[in-house]
N, C-alpha and C. Protein backbone atom coordinates (compact mmCIF):
# COMPACT_ATOMS: atom_id res chain seq x y z
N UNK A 1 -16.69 13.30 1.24
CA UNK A 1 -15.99 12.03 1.05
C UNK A 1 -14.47 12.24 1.01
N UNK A 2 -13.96 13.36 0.13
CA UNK A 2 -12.69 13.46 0.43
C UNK A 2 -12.12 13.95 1.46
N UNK A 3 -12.71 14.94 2.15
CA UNK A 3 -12.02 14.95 3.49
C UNK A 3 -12.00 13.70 4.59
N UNK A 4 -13.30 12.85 4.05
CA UNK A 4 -12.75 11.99 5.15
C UNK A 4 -11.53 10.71 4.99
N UNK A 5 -11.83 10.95 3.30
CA UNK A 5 -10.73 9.81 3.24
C UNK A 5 -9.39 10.76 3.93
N UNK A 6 -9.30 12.23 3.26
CA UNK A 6 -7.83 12.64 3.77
C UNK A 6 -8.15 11.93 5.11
N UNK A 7 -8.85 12.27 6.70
CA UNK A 7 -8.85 12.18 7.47
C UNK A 7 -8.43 10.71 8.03
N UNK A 8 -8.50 9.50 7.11
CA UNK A 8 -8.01 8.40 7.26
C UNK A 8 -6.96 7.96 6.86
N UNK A 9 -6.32 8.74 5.99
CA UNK A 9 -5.22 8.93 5.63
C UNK A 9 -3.98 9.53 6.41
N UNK A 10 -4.65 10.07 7.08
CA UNK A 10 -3.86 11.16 8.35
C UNK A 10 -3.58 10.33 9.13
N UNK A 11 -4.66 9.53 10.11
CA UNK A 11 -4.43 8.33 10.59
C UNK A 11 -3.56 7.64 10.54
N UNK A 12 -3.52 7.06 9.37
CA UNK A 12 -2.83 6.20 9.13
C UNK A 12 -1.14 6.32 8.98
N UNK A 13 -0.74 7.50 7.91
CA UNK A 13 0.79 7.53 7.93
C UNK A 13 0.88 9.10 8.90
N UNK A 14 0.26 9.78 9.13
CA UNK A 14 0.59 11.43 9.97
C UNK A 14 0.74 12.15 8.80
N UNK A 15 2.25 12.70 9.10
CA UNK A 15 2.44 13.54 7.99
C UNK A 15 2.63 13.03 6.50
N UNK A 16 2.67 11.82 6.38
CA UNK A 16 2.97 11.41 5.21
C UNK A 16 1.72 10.74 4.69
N UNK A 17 0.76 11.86 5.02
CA UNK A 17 -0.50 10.82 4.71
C UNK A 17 -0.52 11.29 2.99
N UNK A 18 0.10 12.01 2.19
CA UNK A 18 -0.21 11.73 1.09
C UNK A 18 0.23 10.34 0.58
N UNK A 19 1.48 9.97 0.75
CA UNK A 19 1.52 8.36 0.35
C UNK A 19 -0.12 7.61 0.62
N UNK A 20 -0.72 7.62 1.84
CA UNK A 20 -1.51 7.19 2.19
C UNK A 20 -2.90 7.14 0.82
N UNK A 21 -2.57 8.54 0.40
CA UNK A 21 -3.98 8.72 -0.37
C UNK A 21 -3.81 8.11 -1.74
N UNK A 22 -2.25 8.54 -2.12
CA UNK A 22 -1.88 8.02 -3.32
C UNK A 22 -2.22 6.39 -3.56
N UNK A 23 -2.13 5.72 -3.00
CA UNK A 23 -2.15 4.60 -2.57
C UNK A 23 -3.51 3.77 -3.04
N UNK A 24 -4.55 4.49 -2.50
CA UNK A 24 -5.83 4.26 -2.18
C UNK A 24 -6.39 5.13 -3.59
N UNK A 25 -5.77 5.68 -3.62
CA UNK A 25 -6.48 6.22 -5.44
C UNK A 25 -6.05 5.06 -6.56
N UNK A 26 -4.70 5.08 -6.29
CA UNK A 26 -4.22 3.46 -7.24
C UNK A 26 -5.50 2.41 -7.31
N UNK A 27 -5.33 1.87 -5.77
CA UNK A 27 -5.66 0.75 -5.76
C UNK A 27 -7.39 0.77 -5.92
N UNK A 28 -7.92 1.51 -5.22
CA UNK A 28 -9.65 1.23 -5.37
C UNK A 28 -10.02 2.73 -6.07
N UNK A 29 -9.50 3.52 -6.22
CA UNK A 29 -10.51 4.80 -6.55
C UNK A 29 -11.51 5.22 -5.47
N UNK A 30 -11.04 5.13 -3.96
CA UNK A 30 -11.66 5.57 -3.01
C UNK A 30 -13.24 4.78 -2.49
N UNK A 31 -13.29 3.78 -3.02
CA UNK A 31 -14.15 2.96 -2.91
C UNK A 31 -13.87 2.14 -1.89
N UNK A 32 -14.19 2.68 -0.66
CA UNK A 32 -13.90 1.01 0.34
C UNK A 32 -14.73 -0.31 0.37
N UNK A 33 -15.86 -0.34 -0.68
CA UNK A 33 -16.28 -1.38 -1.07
C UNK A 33 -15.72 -2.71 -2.09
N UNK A 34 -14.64 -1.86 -2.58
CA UNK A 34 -14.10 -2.37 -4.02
C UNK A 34 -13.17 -3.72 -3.67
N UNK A 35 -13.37 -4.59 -4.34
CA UNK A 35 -13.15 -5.82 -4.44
C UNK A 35 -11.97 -6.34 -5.66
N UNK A 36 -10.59 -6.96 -5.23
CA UNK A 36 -9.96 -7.61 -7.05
C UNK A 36 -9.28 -8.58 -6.36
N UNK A 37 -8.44 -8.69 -7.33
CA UNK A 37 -7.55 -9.88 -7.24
C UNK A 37 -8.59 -11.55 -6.86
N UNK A 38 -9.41 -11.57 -7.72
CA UNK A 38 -10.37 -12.96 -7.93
C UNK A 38 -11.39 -12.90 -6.23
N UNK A 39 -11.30 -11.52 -5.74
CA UNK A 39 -12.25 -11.50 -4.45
C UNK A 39 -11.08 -11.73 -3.02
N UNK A 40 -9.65 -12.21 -3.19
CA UNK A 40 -8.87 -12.00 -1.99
C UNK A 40 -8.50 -10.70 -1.79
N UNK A 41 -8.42 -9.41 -2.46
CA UNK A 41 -8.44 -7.93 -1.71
C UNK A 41 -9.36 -7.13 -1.81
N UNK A 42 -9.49 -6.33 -0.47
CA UNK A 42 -10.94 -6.02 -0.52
C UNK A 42 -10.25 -4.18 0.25
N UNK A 43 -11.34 -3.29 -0.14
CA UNK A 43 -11.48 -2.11 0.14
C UNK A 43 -10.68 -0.92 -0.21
N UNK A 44 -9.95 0.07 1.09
CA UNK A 44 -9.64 0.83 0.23
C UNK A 44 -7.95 1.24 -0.13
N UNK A 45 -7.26 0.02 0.17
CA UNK A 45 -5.98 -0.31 -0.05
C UNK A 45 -6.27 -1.37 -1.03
N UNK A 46 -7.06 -2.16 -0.96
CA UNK A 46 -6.99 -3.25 -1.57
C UNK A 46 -6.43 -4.87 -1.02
N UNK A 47 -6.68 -4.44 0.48
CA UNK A 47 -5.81 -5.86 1.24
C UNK A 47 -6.14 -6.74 1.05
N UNK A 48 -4.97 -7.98 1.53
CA UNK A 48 -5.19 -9.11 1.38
C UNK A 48 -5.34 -9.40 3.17
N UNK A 49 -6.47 -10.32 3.54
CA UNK A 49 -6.15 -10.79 4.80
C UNK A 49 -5.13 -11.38 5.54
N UNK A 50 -4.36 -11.98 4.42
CA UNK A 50 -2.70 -12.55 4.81
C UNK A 50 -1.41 -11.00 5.13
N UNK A 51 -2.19 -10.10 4.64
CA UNK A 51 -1.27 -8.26 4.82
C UNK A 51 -1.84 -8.26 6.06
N UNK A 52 -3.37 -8.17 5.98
CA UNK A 52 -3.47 -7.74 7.35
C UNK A 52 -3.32 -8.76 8.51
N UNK A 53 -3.37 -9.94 8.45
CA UNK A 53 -2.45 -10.76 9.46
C UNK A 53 -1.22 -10.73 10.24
N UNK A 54 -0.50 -10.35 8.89
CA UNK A 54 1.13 -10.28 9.34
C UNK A 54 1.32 -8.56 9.75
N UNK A 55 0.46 -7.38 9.46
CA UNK A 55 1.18 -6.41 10.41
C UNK A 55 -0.10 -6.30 11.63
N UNK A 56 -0.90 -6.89 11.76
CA UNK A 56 -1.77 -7.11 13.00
C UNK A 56 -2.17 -8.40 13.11
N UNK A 57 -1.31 -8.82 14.06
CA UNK A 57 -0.83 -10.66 14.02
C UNK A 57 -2.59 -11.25 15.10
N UNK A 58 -2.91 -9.88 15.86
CA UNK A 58 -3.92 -10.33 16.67
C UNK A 58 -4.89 -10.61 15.71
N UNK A 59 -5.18 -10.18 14.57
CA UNK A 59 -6.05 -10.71 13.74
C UNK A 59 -5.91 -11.90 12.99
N UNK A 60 -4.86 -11.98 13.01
CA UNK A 60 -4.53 -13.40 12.31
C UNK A 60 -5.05 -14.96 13.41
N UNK A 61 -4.98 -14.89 14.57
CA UNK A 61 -5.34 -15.44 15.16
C UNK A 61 -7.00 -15.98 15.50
N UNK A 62 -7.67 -15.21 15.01
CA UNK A 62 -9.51 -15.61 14.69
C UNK A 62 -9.82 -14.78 13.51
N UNK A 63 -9.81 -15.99 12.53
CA UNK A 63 -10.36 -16.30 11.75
C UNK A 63 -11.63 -15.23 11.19
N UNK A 64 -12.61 -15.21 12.01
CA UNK A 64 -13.83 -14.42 11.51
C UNK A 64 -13.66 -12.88 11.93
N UNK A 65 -12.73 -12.32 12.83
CA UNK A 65 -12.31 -11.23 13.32
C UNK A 65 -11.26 -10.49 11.99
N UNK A 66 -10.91 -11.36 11.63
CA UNK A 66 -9.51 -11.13 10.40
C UNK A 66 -10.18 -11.30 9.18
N UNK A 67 -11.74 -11.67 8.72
CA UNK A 67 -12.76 -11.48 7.69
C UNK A 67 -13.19 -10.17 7.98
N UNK A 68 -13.28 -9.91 8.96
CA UNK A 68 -14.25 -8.64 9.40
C UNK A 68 -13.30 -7.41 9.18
N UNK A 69 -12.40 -7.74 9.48
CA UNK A 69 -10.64 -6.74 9.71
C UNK A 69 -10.85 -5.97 8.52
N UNK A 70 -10.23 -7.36 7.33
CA UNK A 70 -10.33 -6.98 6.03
C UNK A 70 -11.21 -6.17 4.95
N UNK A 71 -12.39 -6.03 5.20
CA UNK A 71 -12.97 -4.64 4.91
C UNK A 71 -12.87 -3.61 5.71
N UNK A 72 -12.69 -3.39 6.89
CA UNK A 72 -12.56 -2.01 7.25
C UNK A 72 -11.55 -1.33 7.36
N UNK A 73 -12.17 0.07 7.00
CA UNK A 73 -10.83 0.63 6.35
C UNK A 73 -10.29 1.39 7.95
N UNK A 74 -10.33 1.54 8.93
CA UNK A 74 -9.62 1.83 9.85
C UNK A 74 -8.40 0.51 10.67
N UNK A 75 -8.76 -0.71 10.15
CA UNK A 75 -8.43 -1.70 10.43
C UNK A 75 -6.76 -1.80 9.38
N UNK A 76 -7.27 -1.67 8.16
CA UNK A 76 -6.23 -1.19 7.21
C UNK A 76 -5.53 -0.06 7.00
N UNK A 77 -6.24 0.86 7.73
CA UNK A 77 -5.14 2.10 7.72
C UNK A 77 -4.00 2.04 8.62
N UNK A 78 -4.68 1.08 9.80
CA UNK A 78 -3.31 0.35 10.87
C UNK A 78 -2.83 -0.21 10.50
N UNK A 79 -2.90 -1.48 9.38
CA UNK A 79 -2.18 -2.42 8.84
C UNK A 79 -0.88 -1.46 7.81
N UNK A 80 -1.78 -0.53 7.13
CA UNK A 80 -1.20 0.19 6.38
C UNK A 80 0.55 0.74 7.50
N UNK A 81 -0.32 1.78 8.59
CA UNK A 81 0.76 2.29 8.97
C UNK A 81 2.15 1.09 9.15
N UNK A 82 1.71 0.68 10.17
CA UNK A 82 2.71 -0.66 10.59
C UNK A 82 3.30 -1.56 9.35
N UNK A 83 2.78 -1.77 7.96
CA UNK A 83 3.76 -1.31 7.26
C UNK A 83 5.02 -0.77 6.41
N UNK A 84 4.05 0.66 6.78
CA UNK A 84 5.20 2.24 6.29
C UNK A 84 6.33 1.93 6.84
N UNK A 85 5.74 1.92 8.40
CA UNK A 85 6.93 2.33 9.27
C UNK A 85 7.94 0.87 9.55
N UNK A 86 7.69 -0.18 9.01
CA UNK A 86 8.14 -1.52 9.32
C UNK A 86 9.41 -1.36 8.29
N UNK A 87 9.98 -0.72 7.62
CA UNK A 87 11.01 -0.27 6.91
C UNK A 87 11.96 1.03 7.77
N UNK A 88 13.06 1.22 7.32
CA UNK A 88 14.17 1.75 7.73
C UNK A 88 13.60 3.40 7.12
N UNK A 89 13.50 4.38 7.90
CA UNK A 89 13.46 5.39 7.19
C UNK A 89 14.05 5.98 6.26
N UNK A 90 14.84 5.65 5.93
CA UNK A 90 15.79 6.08 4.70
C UNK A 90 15.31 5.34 3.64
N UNK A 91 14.77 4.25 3.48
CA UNK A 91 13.63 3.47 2.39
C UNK A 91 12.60 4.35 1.76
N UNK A 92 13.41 4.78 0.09
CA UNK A 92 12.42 5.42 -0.59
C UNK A 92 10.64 4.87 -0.88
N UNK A 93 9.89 5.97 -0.90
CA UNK A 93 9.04 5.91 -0.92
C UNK A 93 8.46 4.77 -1.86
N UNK A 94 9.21 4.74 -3.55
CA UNK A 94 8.97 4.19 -4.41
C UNK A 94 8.66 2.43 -4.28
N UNK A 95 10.16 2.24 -2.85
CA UNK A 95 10.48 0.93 -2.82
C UNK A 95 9.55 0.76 -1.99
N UNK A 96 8.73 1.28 -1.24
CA UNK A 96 7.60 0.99 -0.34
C UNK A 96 6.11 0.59 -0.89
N UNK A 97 5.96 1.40 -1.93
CA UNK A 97 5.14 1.20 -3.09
C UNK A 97 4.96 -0.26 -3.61
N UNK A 98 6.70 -0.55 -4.31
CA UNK A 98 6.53 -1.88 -5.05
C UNK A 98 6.41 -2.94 -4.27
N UNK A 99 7.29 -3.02 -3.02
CA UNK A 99 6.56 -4.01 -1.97
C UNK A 99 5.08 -4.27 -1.58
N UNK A 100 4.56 -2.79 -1.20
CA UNK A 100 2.67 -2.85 -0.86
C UNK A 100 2.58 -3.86 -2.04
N UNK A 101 2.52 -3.45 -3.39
CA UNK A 101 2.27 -4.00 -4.28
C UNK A 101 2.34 -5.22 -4.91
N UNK A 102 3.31 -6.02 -4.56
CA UNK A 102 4.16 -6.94 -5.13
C UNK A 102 4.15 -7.95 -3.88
N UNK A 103 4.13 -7.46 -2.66
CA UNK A 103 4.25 -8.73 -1.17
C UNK A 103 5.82 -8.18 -1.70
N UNK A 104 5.95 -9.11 -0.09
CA UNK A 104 7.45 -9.00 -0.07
C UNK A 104 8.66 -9.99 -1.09
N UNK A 105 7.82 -10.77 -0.87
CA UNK A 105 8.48 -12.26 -1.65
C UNK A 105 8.69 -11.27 -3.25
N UNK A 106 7.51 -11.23 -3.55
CA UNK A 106 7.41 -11.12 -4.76
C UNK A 106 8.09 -9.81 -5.70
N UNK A 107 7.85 -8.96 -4.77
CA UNK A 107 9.18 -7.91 -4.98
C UNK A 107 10.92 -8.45 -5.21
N UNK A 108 11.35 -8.76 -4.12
CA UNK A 108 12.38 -9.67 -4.00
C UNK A 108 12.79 -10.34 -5.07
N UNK A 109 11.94 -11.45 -5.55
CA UNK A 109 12.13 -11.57 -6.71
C UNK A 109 12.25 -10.90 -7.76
N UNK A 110 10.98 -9.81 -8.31
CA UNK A 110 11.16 -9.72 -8.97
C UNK A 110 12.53 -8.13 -8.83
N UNK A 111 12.89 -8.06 -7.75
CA UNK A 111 14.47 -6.97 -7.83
C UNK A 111 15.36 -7.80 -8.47
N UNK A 112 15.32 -9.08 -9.16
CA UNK A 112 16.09 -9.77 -9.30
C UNK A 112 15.82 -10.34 -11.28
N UNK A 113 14.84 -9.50 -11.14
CA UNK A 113 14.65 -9.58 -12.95
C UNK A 113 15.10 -8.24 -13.38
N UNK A 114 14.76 -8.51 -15.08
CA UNK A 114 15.30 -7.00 -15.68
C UNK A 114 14.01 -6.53 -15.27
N UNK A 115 13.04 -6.38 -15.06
CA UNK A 115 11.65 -5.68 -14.86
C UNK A 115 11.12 -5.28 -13.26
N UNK A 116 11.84 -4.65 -12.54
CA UNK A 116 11.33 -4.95 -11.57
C UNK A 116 9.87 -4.22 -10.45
N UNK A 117 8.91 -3.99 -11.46
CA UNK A 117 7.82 -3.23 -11.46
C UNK A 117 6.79 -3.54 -12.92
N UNK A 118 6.86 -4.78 -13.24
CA UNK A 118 5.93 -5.19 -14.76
C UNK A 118 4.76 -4.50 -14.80
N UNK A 119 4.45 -4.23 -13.51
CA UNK A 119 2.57 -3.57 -13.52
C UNK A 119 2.85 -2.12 -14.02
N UNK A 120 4.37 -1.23 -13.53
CA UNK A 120 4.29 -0.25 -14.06
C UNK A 120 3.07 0.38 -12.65
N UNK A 121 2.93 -0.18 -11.55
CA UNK A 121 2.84 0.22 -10.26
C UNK A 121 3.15 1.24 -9.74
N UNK A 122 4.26 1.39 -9.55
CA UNK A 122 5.03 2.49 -9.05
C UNK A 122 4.83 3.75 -9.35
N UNK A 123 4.84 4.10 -10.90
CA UNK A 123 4.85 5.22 -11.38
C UNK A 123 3.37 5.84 -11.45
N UNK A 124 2.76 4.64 -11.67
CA UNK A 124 1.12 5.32 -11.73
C UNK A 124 1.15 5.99 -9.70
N UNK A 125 1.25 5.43 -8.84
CA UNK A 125 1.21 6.01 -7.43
C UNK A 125 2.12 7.25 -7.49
N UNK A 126 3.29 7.12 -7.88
CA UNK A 126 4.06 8.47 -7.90
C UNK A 126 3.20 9.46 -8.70
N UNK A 127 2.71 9.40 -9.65
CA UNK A 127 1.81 10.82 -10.48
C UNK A 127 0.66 10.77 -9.56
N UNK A 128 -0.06 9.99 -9.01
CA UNK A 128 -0.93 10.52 -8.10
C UNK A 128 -0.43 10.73 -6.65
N UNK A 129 0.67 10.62 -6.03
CA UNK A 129 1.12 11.54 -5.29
C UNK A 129 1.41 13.11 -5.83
N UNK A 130 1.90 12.90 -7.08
CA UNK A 130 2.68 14.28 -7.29
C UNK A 130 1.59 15.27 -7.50
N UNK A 131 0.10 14.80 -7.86
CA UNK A 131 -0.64 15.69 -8.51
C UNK A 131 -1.44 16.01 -7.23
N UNK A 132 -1.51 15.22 -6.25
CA UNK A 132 -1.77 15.26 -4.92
C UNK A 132 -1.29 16.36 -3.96
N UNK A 133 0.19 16.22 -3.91
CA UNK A 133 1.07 17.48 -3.52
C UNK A 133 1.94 18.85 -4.44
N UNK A 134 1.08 18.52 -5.72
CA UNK A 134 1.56 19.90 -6.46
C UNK A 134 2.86 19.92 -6.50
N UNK A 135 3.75 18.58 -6.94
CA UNK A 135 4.97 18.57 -7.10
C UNK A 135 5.30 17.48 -8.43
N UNK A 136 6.42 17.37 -9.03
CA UNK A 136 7.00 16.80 -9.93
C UNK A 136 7.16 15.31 -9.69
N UNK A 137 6.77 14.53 -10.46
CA UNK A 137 6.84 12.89 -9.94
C UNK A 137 8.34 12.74 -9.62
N UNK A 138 8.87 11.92 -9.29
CA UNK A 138 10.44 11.70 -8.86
C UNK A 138 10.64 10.87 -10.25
N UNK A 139 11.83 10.28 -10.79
CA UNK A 139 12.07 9.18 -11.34
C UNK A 139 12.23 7.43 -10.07
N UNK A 140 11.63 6.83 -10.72
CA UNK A 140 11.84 5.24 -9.77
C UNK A 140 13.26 4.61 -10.16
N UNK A 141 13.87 4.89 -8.67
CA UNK A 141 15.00 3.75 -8.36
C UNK A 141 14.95 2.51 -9.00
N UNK A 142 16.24 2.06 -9.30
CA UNK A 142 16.10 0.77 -9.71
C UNK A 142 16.02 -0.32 -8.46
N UNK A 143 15.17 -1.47 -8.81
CA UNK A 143 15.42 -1.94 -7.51
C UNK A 143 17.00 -2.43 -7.03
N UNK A 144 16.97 -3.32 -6.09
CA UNK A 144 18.92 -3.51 -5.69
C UNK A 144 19.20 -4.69 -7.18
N UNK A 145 20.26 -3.93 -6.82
CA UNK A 145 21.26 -4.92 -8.23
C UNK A 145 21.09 -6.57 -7.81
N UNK A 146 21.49 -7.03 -8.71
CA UNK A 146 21.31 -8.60 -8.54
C UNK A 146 23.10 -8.92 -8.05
N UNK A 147 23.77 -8.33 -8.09
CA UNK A 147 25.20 -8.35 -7.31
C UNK A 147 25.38 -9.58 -6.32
């Protein structure tokens, strides 16, 4: 089981497939069955069909194809990549995190409170990256100033 998740993980970001795994340990505990957010995210990111719409727009377009999307996890490991890479490379990892997490909107906003990570998101994915790659968690950026 774990090699194949690594192996979908690989897929999905290449070399940066530990983000990939970290990710998927957060959100389901490797369960691509796993179900939250009141039954709108499903598997082993935890998507929402409105995520996987907007970075695979062809799914957004039928309806029962974009039900079907949403549990599979090769379907989401593309959604996943497209994404990663839908940011500027110089975009820390962390801030990639609280977006997956948060939608975009909702990040945004909340870069604009004193809290900008309430779930405390971030840091739980950073220790399971770090323990992942046998390295030291980073400290989390603040998000951008309200300036």
């Amino acid at each position: 089981m774990i090699q194949a998740l690594k192996s979908l993980c690989e897929y999905s970001l290449g070399d940066d497939w530990q983000h990939a795994m970290a990710l998927l340990e957060v959100e389901s505990g490797g369960n691509e069955l796993a179900v939250g957010d009141g039954g709108r995210s499903r598997g082993l990111w935890q998507m929402h069909a409105d995520f996987i719409a907007t970075f695979l727009p062809h799914f957004g377009e039928n309806g029962l194809a974009l039900a079907v999307g949403a549990h599979d996890p090769f379907i989401q490991a593309d959604a996943l990549r497209r994404f990663w890479h839908a940011f500027p490379p110089e975009t820390p990892a962390a801030e990639r995190y609280r977006v997956f997490h948060y939608g975009a909107n909702g990040a945004a906003r909340l870069a604009k409170s004193d809290d900008p990570d309430p779930d405390g998101y971030v840091p739980k994915v950073q220790k399971r990256y770090a323990k992942n790659t046998g390295t030291t968690p980073q400290p989390t950026p603040a998000a951008a100033s309200n300036d």
